[in-house]
C-alpha atoms as a PDB file:
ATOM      1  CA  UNK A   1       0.000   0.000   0.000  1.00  0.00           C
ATOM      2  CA  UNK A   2       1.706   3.560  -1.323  1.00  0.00           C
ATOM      3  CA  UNK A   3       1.340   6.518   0.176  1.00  0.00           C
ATOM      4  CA  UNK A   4      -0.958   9.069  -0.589  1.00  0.00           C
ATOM      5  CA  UNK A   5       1.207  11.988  -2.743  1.00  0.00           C
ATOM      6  CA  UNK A   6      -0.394  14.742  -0.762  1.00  0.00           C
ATOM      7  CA  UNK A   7       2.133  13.536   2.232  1.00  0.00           C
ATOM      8  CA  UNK A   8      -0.834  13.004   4.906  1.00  0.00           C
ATOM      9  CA  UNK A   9       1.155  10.161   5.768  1.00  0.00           C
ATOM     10  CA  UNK A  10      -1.946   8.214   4.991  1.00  0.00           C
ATOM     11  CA  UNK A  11      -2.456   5.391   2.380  1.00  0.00           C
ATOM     12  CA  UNK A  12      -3.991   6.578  -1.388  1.00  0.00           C
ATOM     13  CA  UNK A  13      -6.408   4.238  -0.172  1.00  0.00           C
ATOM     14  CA  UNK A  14      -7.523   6.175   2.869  1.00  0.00           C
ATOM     15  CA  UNK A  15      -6.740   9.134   1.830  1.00  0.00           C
ATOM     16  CA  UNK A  16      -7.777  10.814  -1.491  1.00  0.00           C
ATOM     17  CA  UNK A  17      -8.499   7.518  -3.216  1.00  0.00           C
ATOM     18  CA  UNK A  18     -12.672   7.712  -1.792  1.00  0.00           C
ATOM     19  CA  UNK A  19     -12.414  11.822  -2.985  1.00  0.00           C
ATOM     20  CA  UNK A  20     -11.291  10.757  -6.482  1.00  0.00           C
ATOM     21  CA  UNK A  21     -13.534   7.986  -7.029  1.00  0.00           C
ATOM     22  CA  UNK A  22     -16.190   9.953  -5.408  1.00  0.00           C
ATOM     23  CA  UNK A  23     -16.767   7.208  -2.718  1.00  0.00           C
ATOM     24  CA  UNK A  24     -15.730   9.750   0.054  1.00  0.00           C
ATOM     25  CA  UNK A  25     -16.633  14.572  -0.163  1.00  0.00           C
ATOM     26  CA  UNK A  26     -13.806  16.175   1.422  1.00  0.00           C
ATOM     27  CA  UNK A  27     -14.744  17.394   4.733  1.00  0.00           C
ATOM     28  CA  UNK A  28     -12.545  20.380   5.207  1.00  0.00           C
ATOM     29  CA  UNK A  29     -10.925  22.624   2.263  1.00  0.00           C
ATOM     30  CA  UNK A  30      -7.723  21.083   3.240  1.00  0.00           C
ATOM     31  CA  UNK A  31      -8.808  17.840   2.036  1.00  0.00           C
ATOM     32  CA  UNK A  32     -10.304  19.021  -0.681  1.00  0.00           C
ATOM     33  CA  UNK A  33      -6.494  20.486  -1.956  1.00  0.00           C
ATOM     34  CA  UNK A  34      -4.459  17.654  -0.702  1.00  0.00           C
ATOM     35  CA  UNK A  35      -7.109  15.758  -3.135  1.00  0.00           C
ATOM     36  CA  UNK A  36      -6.368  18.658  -5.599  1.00  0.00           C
ATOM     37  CA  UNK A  37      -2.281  17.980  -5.476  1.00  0.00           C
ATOM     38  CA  UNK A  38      -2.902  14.139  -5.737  1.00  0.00           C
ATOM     39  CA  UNK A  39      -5.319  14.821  -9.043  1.00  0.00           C
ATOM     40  CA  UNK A  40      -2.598  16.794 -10.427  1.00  0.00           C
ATOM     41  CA  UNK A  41       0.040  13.560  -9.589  1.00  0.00           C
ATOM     42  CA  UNK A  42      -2.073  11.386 -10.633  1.00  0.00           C
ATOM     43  CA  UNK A  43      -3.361  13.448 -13.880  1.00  0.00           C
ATOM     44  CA  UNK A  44      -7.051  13.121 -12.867  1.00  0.00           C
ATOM     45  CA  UNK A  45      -8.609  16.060 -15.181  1.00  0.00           C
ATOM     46  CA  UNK A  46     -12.473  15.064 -14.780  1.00  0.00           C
ATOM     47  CA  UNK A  47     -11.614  15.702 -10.780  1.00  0.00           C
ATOM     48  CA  UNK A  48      -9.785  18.971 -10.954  1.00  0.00           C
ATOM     49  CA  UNK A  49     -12.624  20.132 -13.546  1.00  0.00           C
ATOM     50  CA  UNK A  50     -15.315  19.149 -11.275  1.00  0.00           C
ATOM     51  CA  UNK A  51     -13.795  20.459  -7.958  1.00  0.00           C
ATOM     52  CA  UNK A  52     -13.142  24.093  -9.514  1.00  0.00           C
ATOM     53  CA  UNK A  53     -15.997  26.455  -8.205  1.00  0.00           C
ATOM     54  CA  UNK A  54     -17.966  27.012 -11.288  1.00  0.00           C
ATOM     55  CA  UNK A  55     -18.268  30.857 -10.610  1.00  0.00           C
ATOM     56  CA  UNK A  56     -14.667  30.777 -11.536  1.00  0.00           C
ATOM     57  CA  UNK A  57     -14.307  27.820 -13.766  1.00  0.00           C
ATOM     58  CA  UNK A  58     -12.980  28.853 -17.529  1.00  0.00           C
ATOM     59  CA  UNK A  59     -15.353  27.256 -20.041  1.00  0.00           C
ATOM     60  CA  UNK A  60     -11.734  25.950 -21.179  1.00  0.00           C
ATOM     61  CA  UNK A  61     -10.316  24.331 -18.383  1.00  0.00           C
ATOM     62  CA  UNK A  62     -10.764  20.844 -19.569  1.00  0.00           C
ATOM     63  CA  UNK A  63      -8.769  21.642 -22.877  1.00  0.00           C
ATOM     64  CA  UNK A  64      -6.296  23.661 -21.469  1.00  0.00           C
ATOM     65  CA  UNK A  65      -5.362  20.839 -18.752  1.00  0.00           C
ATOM     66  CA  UNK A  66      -5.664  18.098 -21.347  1.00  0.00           C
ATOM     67  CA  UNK A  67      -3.152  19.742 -23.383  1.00  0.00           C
ATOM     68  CA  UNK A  68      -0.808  20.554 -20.247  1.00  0.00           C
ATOM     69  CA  UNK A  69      -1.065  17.977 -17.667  1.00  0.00           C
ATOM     70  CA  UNK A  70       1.703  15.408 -18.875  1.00  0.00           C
ATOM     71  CA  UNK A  71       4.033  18.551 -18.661  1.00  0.00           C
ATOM     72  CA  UNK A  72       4.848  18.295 -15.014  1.00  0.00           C
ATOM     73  CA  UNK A  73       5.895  15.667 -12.711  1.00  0.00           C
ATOM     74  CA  UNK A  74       4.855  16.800  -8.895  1.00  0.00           C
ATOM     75  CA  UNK A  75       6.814  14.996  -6.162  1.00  0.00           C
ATOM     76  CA  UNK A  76       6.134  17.173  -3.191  1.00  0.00           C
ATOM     77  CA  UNK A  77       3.623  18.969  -1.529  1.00  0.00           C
ATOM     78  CA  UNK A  78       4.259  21.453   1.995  1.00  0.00           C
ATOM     79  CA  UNK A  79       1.157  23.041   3.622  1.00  0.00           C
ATOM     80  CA  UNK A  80       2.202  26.399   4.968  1.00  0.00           C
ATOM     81  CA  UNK A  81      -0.644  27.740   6.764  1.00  0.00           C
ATOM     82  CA  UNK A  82      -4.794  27.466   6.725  1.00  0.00           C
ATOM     83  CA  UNK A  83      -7.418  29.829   7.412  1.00  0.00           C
ATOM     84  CA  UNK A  84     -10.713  28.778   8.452  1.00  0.00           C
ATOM     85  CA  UNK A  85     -11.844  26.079   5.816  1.00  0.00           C
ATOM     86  CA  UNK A  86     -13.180  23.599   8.722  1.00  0.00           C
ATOM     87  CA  UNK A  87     -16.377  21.645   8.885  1.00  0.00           C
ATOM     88  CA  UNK A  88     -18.554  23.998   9.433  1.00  0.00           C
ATOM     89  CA  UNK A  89     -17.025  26.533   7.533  1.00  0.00           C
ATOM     90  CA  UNK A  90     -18.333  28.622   4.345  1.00  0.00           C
ATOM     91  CA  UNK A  91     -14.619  29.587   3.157  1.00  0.00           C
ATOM     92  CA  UNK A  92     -11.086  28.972   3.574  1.00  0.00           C
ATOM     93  CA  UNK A  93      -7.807  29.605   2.314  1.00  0.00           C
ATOM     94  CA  UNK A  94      -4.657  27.180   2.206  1.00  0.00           C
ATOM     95  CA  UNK A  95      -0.828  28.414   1.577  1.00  0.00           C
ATOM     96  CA  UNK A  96       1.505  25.883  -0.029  1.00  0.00           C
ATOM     97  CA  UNK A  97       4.425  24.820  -1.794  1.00  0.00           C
ATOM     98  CA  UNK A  98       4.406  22.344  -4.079  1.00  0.00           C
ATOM     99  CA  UNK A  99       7.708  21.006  -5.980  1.00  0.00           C
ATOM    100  CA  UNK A 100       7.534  19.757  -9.240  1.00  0.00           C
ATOM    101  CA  UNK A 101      10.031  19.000 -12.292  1.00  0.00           C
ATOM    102  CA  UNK A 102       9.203  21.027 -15.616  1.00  0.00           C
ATOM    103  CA  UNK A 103      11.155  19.478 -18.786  1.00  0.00           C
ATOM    104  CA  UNK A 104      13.450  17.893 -16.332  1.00  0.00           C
ATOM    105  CA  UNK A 105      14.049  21.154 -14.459  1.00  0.00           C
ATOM    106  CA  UNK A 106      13.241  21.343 -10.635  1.00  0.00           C
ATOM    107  CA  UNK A 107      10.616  24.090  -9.971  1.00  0.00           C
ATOM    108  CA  UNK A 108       8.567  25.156  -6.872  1.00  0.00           C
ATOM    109  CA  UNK A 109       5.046  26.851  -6.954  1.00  0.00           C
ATOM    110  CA  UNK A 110       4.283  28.832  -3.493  1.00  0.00           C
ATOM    111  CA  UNK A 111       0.296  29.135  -3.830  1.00  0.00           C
ATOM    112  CA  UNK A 112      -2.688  30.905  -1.831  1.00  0.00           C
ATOM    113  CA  UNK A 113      -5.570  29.104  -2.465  1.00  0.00           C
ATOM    114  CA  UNK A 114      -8.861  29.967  -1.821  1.00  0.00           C
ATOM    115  CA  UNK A 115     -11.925  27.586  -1.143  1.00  0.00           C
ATOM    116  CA  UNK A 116     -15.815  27.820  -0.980  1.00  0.00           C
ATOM    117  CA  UNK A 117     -18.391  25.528  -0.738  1.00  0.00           C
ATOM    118  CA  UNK A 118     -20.790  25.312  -3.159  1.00  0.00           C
ATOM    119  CA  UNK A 119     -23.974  23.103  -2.907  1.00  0.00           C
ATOM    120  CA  UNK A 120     -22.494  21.929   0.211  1.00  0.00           C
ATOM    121  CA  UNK A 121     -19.177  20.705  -1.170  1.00  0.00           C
ATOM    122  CA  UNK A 122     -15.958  22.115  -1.015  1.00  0.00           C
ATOM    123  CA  UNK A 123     -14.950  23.966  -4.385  1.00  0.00           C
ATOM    124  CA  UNK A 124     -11.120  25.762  -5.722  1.00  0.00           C
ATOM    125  CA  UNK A 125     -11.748  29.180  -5.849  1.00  0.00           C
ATOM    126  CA  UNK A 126      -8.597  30.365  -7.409  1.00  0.00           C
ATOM    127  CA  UNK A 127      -4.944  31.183  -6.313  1.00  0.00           C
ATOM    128  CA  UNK A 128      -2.336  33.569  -6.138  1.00  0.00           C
ATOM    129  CA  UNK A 129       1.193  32.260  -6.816  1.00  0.00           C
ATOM    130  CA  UNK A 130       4.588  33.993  -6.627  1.00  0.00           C
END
């Protein structure tokens, strides 16, 4: 049993295997991006499509992550700080880094994420990287 690439130190299994396969809703918006890195590991388009809030989903997203999703190679994923986004919770924000390779060059993406549920499920808002 491997474990999960959002470093939870939990099994894929446990972890963001249910939220993928939609056995499982992620409870907090933490959850909900650790599922978010592991989509983007794992190349799981559908999911990242379908967990983007659709007041800020680009009618192209699909296309555009088709067309770019085999061009990096994630390997590492650091939460940095969360802001509200619990179980009860409307809204929440998550700082990260994640680490990735790029055409066999090592890069790092420090992100801001915000969350929001919509329909009672935990959505990506959008992000601010730098």
């Amino acid at each position: 049993e491997s474990l999960c690439p959002c470093k939870s130190g939990n099994s894929y299994y446990t972890c963001c295997m249910p939220l993928h396969y939609h056995k499982a809703k992620a409870e907090t918006a933490e959850e909900l991006m650790r599922s978010r890195y592991s989509a983007y590991f794992f190349r799981l388009v559908e999911y990242l499509v379908e967990t983007t809030h659709p007041d800020t989903r680009e009618p192209n997203l699909k296309a555009e992550l088709d067309a770019t999703i085999h061009d990096t190679n994630w390997y590492f994923l650091t939460i940095l700080n969360t802001s509200k986004g619990g179980k009860e919770d409307k809204v929440g924000k998550i700082e990260f880094t994640a680490r990735c390779y790029v055409d066999g060059e090592a890069k790092e993406l420090q992100e801001r994420s915000r969350f929001k549920r919509y329909k009672g499920s935990w959505k990506y808002m959008a992000g601010k990287t730098w």
